[in-house]
Protein backbone atom coordinates (compact mmCIF):
# COMPACT_ATOMS: atom_id res chain seq x y z
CA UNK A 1 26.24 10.35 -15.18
CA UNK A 2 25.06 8.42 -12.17
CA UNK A 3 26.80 5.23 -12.14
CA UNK A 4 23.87 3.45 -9.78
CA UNK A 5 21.30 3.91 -11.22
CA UNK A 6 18.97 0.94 -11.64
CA UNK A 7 19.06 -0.87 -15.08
CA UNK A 8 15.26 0.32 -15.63
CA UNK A 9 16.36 3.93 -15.74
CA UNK A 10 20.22 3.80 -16.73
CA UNK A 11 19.94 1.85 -19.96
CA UNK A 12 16.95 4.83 -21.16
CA UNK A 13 19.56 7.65 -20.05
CA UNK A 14 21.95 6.38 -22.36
CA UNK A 15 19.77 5.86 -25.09
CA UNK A 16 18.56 9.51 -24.56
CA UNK A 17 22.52 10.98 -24.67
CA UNK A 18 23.28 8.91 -27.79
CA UNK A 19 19.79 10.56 -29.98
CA UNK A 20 21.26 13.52 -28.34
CA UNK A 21 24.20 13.30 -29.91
CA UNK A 22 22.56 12.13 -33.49
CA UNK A 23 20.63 15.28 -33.44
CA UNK A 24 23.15 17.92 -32.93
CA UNK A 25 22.76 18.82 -29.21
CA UNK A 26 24.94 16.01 -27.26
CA UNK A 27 27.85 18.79 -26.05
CA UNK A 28 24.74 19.86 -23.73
CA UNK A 29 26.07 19.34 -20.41
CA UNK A 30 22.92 17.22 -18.69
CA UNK A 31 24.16 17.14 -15.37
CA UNK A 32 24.32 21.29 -14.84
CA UNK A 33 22.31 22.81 -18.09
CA UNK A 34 18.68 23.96 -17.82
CA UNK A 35 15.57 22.00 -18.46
CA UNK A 36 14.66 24.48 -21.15
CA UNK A 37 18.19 23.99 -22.56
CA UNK A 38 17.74 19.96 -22.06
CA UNK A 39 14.15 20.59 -23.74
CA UNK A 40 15.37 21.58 -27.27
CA UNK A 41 17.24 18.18 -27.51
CA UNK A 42 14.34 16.10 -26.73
CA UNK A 43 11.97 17.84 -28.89
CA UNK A 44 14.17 16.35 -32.20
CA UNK A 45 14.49 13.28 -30.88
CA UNK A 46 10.65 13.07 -30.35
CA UNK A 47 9.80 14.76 -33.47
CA UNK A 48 6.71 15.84 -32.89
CA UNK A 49 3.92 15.87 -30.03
CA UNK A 50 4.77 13.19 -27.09
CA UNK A 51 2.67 10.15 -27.30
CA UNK A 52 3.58 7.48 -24.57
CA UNK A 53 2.00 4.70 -27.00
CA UNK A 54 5.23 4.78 -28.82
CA UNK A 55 8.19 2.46 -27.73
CA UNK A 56 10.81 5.44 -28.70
CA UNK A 57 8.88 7.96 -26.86
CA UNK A 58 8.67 5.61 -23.75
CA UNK A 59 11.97 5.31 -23.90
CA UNK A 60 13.05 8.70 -23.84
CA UNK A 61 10.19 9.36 -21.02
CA UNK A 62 12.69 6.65 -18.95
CA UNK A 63 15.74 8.74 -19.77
CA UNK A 64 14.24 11.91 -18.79
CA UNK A 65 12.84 10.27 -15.53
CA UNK A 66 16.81 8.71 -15.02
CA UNK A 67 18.57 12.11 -16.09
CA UNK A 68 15.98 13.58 -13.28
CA UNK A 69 16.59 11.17 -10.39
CA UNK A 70 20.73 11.47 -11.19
CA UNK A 71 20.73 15.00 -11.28
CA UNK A 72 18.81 15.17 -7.61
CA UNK A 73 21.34 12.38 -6.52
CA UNK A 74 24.47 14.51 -7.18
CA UNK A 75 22.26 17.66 -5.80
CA UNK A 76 21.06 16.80 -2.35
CA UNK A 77 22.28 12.64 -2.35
CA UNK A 78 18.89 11.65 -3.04
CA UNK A 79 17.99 7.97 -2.87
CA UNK A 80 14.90 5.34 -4.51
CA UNK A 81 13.09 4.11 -1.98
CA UNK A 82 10.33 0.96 -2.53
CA UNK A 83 6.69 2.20 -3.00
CA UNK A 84 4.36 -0.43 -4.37
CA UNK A 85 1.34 2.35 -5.20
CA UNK A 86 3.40 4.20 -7.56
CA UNK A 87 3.42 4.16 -10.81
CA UNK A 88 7.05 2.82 -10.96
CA UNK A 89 7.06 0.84 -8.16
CA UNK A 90 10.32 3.43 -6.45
CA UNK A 91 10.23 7.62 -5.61
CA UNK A 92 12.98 9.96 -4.55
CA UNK A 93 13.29 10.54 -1.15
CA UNK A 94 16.04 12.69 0.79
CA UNK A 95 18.12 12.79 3.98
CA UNK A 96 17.58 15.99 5.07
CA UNK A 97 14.22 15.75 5.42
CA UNK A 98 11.00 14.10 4.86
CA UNK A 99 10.04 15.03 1.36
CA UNK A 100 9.13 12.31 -1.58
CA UNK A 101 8.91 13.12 -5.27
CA UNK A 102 7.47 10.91 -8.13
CA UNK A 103 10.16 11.59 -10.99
CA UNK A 104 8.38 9.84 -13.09
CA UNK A 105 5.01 11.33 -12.49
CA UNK A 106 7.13 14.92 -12.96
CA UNK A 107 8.44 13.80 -15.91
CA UNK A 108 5.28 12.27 -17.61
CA UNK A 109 3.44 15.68 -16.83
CA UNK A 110 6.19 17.85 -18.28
CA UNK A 111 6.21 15.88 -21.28
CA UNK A 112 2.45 15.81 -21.43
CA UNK A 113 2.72 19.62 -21.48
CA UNK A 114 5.79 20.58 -23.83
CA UNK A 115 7.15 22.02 -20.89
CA UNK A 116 10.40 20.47 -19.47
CA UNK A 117 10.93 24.05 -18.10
CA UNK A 118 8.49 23.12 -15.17
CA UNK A 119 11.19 20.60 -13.57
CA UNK A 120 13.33 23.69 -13.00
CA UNK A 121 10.97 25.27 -10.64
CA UNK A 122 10.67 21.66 -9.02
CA UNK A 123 14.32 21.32 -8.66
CA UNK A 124 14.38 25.30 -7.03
CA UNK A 125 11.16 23.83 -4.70
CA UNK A 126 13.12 20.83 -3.64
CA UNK A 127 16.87 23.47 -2.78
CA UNK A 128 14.61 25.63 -1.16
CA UNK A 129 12.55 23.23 1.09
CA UNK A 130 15.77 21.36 1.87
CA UNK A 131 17.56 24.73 2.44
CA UNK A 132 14.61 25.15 5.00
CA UNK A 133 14.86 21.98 6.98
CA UNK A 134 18.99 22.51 6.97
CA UNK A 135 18.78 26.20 8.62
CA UNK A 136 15.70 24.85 10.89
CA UNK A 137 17.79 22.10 12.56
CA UNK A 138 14.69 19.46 12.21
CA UNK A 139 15.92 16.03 12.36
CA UNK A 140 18.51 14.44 14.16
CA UNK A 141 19.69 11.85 12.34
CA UNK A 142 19.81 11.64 8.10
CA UNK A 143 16.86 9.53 6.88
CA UNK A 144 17.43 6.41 4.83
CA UNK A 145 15.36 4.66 2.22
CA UNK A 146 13.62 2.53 4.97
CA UNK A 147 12.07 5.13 6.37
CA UNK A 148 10.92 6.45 3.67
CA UNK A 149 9.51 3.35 2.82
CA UNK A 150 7.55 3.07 6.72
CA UNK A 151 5.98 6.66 6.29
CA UNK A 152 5.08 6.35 2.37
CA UNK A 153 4.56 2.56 0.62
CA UNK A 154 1.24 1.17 1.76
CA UNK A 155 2.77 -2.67 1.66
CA UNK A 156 0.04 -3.57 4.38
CA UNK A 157 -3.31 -4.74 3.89
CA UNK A 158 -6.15 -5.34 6.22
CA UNK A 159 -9.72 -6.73 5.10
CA UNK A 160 -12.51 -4.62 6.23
CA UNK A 161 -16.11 -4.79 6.76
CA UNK A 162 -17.97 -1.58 5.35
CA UNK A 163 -20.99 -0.35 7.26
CA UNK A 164 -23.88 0.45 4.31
CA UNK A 165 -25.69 2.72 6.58
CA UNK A 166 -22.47 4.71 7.80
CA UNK A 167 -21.42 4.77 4.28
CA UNK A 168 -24.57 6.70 3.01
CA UNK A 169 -24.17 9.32 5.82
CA UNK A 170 -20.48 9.85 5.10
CA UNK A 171 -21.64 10.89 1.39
CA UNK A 172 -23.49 13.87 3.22
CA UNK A 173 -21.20 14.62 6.11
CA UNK A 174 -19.59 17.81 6.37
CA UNK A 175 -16.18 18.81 8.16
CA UNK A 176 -18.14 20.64 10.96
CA UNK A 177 -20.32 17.33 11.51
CA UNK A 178 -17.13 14.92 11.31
CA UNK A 179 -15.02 17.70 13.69
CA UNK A 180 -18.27 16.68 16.21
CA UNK A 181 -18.30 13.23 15.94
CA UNK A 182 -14.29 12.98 16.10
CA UNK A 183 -14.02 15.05 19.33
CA UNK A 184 -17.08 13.14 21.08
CA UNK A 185 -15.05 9.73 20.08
CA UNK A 186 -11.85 11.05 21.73
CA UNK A 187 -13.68 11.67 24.98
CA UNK A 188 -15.67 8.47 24.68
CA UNK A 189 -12.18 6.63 24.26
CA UNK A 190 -11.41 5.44 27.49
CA UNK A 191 -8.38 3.15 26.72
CA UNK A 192 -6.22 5.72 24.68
CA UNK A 193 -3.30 7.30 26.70
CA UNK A 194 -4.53 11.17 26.91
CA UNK A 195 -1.52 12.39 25.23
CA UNK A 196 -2.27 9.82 22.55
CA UNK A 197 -5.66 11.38 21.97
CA UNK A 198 -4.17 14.94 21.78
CA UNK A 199 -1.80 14.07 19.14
CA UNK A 200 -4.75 11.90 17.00
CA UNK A 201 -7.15 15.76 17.71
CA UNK A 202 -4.36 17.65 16.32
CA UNK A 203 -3.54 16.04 13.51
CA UNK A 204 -7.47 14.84 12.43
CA UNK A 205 -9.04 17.80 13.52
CA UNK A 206 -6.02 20.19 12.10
CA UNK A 207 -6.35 18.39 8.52
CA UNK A 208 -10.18 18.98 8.93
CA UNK A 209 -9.72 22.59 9.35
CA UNK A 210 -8.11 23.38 5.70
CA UNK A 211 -11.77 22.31 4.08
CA UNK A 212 -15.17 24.22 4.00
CA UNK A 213 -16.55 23.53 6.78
CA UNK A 214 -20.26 23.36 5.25
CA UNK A 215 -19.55 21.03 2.06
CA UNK A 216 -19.49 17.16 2.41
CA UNK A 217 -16.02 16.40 2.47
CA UNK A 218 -16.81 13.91 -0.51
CA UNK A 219 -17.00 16.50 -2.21
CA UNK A 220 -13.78 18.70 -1.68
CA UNK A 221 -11.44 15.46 -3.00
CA UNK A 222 -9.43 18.34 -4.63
CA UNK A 223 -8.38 19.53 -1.63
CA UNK A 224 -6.77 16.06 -0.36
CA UNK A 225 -8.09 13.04 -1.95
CA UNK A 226 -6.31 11.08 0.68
CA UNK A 227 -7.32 12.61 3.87
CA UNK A 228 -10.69 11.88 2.39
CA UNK A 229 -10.13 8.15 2.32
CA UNK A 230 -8.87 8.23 5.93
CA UNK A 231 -11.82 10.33 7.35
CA UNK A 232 -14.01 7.60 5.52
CA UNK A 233 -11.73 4.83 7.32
CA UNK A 234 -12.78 6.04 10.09
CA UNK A 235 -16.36 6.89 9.99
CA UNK A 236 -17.71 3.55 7.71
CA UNK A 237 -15.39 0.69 8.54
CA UNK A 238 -17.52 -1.78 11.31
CA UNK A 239 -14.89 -4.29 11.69
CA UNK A 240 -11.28 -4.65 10.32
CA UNK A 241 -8.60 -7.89 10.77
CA UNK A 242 -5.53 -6.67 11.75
CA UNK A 243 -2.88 -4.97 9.15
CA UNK A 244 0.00 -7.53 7.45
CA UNK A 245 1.91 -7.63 4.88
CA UNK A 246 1.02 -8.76 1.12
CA UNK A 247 3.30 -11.94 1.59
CA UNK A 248 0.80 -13.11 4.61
CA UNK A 249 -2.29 -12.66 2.69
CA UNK A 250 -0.86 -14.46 -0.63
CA UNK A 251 1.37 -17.03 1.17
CA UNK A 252 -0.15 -17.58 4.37
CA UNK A 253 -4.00 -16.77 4.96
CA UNK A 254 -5.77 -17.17 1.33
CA UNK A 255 -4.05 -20.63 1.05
CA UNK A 256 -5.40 -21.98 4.40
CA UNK A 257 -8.58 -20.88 2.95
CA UNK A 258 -8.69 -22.25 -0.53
CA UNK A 259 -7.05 -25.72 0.83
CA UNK A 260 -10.05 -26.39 3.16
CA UNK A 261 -10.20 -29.02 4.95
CA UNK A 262 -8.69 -32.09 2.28
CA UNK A 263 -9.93 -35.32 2.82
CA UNK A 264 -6.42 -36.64 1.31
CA UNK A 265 -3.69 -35.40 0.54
CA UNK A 266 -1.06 -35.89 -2.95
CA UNK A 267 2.42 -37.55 -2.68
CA UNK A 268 4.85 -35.19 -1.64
CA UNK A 269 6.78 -33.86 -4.73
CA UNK A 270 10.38 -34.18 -4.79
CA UNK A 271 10.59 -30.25 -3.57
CA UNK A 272 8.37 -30.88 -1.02
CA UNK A 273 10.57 -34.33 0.12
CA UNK A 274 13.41 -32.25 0.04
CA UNK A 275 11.99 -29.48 2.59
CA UNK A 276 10.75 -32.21 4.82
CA UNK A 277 14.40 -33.73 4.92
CA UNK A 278 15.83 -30.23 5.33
CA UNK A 279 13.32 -29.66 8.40
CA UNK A 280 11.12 -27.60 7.12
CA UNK A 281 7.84 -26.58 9.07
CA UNK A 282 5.56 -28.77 7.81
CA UNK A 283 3.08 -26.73 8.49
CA UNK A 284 4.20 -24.29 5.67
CA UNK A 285 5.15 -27.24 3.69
CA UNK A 286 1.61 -27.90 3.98
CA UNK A 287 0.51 -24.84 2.19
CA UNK A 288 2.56 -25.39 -0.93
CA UNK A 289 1.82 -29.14 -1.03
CA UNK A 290 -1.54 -29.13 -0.57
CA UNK A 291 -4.11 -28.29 -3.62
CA UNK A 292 -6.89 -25.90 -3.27
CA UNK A 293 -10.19 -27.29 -2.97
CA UNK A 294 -11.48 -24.38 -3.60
CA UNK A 295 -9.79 -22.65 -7.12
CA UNK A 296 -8.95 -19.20 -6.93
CA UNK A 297 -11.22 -17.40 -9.34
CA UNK A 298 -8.41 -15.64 -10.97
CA UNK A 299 -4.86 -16.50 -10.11
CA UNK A 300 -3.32 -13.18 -11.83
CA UNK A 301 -6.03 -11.01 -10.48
CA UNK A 302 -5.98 -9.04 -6.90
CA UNK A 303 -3.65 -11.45 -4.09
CA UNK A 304 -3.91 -14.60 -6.87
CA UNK A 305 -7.73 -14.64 -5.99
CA UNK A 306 -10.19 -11.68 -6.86
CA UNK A 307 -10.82 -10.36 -10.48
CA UNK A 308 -8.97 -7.19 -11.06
CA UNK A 309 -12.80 -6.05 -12.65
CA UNK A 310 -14.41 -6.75 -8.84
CA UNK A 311 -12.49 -4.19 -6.89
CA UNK A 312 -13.77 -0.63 -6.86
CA UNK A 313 -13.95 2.47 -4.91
CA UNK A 314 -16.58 2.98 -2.42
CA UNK A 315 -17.66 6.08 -3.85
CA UNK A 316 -17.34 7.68 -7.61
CA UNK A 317 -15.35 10.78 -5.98
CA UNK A 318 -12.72 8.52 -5.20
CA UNK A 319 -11.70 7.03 -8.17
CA UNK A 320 -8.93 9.49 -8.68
CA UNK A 321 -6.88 7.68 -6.12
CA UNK A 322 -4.64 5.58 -7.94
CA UNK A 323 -4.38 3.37 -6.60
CA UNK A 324 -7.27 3.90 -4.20
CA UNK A 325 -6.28 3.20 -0.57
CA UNK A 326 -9.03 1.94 0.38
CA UNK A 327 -12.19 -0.64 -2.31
CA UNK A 328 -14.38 -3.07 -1.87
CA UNK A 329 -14.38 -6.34 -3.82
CA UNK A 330 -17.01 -8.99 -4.64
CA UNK A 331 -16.86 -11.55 -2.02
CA UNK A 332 -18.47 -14.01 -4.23
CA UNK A 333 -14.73 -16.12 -5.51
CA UNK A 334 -13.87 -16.60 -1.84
CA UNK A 335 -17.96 -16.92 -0.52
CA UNK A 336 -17.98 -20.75 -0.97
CA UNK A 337 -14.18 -21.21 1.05
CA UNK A 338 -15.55 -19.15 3.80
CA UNK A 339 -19.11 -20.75 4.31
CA UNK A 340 -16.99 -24.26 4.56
CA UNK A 341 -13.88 -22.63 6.88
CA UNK A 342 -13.33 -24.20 10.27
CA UNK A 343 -10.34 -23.10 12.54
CA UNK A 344 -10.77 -26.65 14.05
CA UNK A 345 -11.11 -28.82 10.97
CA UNK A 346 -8.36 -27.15 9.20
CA UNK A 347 -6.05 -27.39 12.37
CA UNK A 348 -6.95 -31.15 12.26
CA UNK A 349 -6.17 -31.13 8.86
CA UNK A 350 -2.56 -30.14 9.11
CA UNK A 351 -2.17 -32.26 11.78
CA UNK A 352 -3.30 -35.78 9.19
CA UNK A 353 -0.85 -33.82 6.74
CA UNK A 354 1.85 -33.70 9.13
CA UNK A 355 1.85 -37.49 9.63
CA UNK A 356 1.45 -38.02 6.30
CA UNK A 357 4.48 -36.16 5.68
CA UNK A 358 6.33 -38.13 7.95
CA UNK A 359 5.38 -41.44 6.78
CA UNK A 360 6.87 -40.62 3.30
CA UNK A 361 10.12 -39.12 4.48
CA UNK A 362 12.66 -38.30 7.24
CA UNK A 363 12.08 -35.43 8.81
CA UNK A 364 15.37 -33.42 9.08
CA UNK A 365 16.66 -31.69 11.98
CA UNK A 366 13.58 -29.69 14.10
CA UNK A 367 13.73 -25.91 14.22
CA UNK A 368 14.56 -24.11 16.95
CA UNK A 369 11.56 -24.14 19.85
CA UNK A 370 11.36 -19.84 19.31
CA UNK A 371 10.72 -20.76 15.52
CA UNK A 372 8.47 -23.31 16.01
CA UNK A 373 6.50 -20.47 18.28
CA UNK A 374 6.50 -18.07 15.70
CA UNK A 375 5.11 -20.91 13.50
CA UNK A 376 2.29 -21.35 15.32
CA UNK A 377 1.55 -17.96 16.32
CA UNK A 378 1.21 -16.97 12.28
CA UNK A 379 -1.21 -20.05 11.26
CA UNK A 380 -3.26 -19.16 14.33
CA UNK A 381 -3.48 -15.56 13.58
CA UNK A 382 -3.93 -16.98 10.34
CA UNK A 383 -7.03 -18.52 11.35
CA UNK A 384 -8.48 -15.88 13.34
CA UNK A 385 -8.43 -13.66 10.73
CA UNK A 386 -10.15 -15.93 8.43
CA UNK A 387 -12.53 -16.52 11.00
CA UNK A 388 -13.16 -12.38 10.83
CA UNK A 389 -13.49 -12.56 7.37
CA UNK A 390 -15.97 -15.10 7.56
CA UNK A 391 -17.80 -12.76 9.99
CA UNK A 392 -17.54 -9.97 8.10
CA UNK A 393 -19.07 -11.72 4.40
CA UNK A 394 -22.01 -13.01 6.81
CA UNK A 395 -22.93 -9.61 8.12
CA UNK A 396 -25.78 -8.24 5.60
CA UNK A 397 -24.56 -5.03 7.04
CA UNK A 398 -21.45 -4.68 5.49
CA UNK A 399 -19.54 -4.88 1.95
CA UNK A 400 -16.36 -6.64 1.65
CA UNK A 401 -13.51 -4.48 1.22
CA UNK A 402 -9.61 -4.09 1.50
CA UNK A 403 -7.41 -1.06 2.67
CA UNK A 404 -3.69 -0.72 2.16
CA UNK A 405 -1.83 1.10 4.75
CA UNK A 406 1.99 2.08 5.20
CA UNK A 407 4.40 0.29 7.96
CA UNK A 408 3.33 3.42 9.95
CA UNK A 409 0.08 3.42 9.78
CA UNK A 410 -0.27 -0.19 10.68
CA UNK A 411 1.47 0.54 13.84
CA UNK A 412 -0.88 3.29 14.66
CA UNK A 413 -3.66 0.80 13.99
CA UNK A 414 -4.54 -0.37 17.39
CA UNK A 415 -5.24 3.19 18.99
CA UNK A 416 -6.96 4.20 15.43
CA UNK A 417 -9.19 1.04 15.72
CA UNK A 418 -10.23 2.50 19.51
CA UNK A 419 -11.36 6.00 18.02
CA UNK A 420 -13.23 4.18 14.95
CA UNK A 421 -15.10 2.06 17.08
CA UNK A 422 -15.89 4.93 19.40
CA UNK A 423 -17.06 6.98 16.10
CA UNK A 424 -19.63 4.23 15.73
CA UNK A 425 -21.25 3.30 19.24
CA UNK A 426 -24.00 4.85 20.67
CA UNK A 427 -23.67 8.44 22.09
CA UNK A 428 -24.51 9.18 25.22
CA UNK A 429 -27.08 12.02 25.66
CA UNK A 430 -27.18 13.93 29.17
CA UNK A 431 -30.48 14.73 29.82
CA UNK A 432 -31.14 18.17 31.75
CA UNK A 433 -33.83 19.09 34.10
C-alpha cells in the first residue's frame, strides 16, 4: 500500500486491512479488486448501517478515504494538494490535467448509501477524462500540487461592503437581465485591455448561458451554487479592500486594529528582548508585544475576532455552500476599534514603541534596506485597508461582509473590480430624436 501517505489517512488504512483480516476477507487484494468486492469486507467490520457518530466507523470512513487516494496514486500518480474549504483540509489532484476530487466527500457519500460500488464508476470517470486530456495533447507541462492549490483553495480573503439595494434586486434578477447588465459593463469599461474583456464575456456570459434564462438565478443554485456566488460578487459588492492572505488579516491588519493607539506600552518580554537583539522589525515586534485595547470578541471564532454564530450567507439559497464563498458578519466586535482607528495616530504609535524598544535593549544587526521596504509597504497597506474598512462599517448602505477567493482569482481581482464597479454606475441612456 502507499507508503506516503499522510499519517491522517495511513494509520486508518491499516486499521481497515487488519478488521479485514479478523473478519475473513483480508486475502482481498485492495490495490486491484473491485469496490463491490472491497464492499463485502467493510460491511462486517461495520456491522450494521454506517453511522459517522461512531469512533470505529470514523475510522474505517479514513481507511476507505486512504485505500481511495492510494489506489488513484498508483493509477494516474495522483497527488494531495492544500485546500482550506474542504472538508479535510487536502483533495486529489492530477498531472495530466486539471481535475480535483474530494475522496473523502466520495467516500462519505458511498458509505452514506451502502454503495461502495459507486467509486468504481468514479475511478472509470477519472481513466476516461484523463484518457481524454492524454489523446487531446492539452497541457504542456505536468501540473503539480501548487497549482492545484492557485486554481482551487480559496486561502485569500478580502472584506467587502454589500450594497442593500443591489442585494434586493439580485434576489429577482434573471440570467437574461444579468447577460444585459454584464455586456453594458464591458463596454462601459474603459481601462480593461479589449482582449481582457473578451475573455471575462466568454467565460461570464458562457456560464450564464447553461441557466433558464427567465428564473432568478437565486433560484437555479442547483445548477452551480458557485457561479451563483460570483454573479452576486459582482452585481452587490460597492466596495472591496484588496485580496490577502489569512496570515495578513490574523497577523498583520486585525492586530493594528485591536492595539489602537496605546498610551504605554508593557516591558518587553524576554521573547520580545530576544527579537529586538536578533534585529527584528520592530514594527512586527510591535504587534506581538503590544496588548489589544480593544479585546477580540472571540479569540477562537472567525480570524481570532468574530463569533463563528455572526457570519452568514447573504441569502437563504446559499447556505448550501460549505463553506460559503462569500457572508456577511456583524460588525459590532470590531465597531468600537474602527470608530477610534487613525492611520496617523497608530503610525505615531509605533514610532513611541520603537524607542521604547530601544531604550530597553540593543537592537541587533538592521535588515536589509529591500526588507525594511517591504516592511513598510505591508503596515501601510495595512492601514489603508483598515481605513476601507472603516469606510465601509460607516456606510448605512452596506453590510459588512468577507469573501474568500483562490490565488487565481485574487490575481484576476483588479480587472474584476473594473467590471463590478462598471455593473454599478450609472448607465448612460442615448436619447433619439
Amino acid at each position: 500500500m502507499d507508503s506516503e501517505l499522510p499519517a491522517l489517512l495511513a494509520n486508518p488504512l491499516k486499521s481497515l486491512q487488519a478488521s479485514l483480516q479478523r473478519v475473513g476477507t483480508g486475502t482481498i487484494d485492495l490495490n486491484s479488486a473491485s469496490w463491490e468486492e472491497i464492499e463485502r469486507g467493510v460491511a462486517r467490520v461495520l456491522g450494521g448501517p454506517f453511522d459517522q457518530a461512531r469512533e470505529d466507523h470514523s475510522v474505517v470512513m479514513l481507511g476507505l478515504v486512504g485505500l481511495l487516494v492510494a489506489r488513484m496514486r498508483s493509477a494516474h500518480g495522483a497527488f494531495l494538494y492544500p485546500r482550506s474549504d474542504s472538508q479535510m483540509g487536502v483533495e486529489v489532484g492530477f498531472p495530466q490535467a486539471v481535475l480535483a476530487v474530494s475522496p473523502f466527500g466520495s467516500i462519505l457519500s458511498a458509505l452514506a448509501q451502502a454503495k461502495l460500488g459507486m467509486l468504481d464508476e468514479l475511478e472509470k470517470s477519472i481513466a476516461t477524462a484523463l484518457a481524454r486530456a492524454r489523446f487531446s495533447g492539452a497541457g504542456t507541462r505536468a501540473l503539480q500540487a501548487e497549482d492545484y492549490q492557485r486554481l482551487f483553495d480559496p486561502s485569500f480573503l478580502q472584506v467587502v461592503g454589500i450594497d442593500k439595494e443591489r442585494l434586493r434586486q439580485f434576489a429577482e434578477a434573471t440570467p437574461t437581465r444579468l447577460r444585459l447588465d454584464l455586456q453594458e459593463a464591458l463596454m462601459r469599461t474603459a481601462r480593461l485591455p479589449e482582449q481582457a474583456k473578451k475573455e471575462l464575456e466568454a467565460q461570464l456570459l458562457g456560464a450564464l448561458a447553461q441557466f433558464d434564462p427567465a428564473v432568478p438565478l437565486l433560484k437555479q443554485t442547483a445548477k452551480g451554487l458557485r457561479f451563483v456566488e460570483v454573479m452576486l460578487s459582482l452585481y452587490a459588492i460597492g466596495e472591496a479592500t484588496p485580496p490577502a492572505s489569512m496570515d495578513y488579516w490574523t497577523q498583520i491588519a486585525l492586530p493594528l486594529l485591536l492595539i489602537g493607539n496605546p498610551d504605554q506600552f508593557p516591558p518587553l518580554t524576554p521573547e520580545d528582548r530576544e527579537a529586538v537583539a536578533q534585529g527584528a522589525d520592530l514594527r512586527f515586534v510591535y504587534l506581538e508585544a503590544v496588548p489589544y485595547k480593544f479585546p477580540a470578541a472571540d479569540e477562537n471564532g472567525f480570524l481570532g475576532v468574530f463569533p463563528v454564530a455572526s457570519a452568514t450567507t447573504l441569502f437563504p439559497e446559499l447556505a448550501d455552500s460549505a463553506p460559503p464563498r462569500l457572508f456577511k458578519v456583524d460588525a459590532q466586535p470590531i465597531k468600537a476599534a474602527l470608530e477610534a482607528f487613525d492611520a496617523t495616530a497608530v503610525q505615531a504609535a509605533i514610532g513611541r514603541f520603537e524607542a521604547h524598544a530601544r531604550s530597553s535593549v540593543e537592537e541587533g544587526p538592521r535588515k536589509s534596506s529591500s526588507e525594511a521596504a517591504d516592511a513598510t509597504a505591508i503596515i501601510g497597506s495595512a492601514l489603508a485597508t483598515l481605513g476601507s474598512i472603516k469606510a465601509i462599517v460607516g456606510n448605512p448602505r452596506y453590510e459588512l461582509a468577507f469573501r474568500s477567493l483562490t490565488e487565481v482569482e485574487a490575481s484576476s481581482e483588479p480587472s474584476i473590480s473594473e467590471v463590478r464597479k462598471a455593473m454599478s454606475g450609472p448607465r448612460i441612456i442615448l436619447a433619439t430624436s
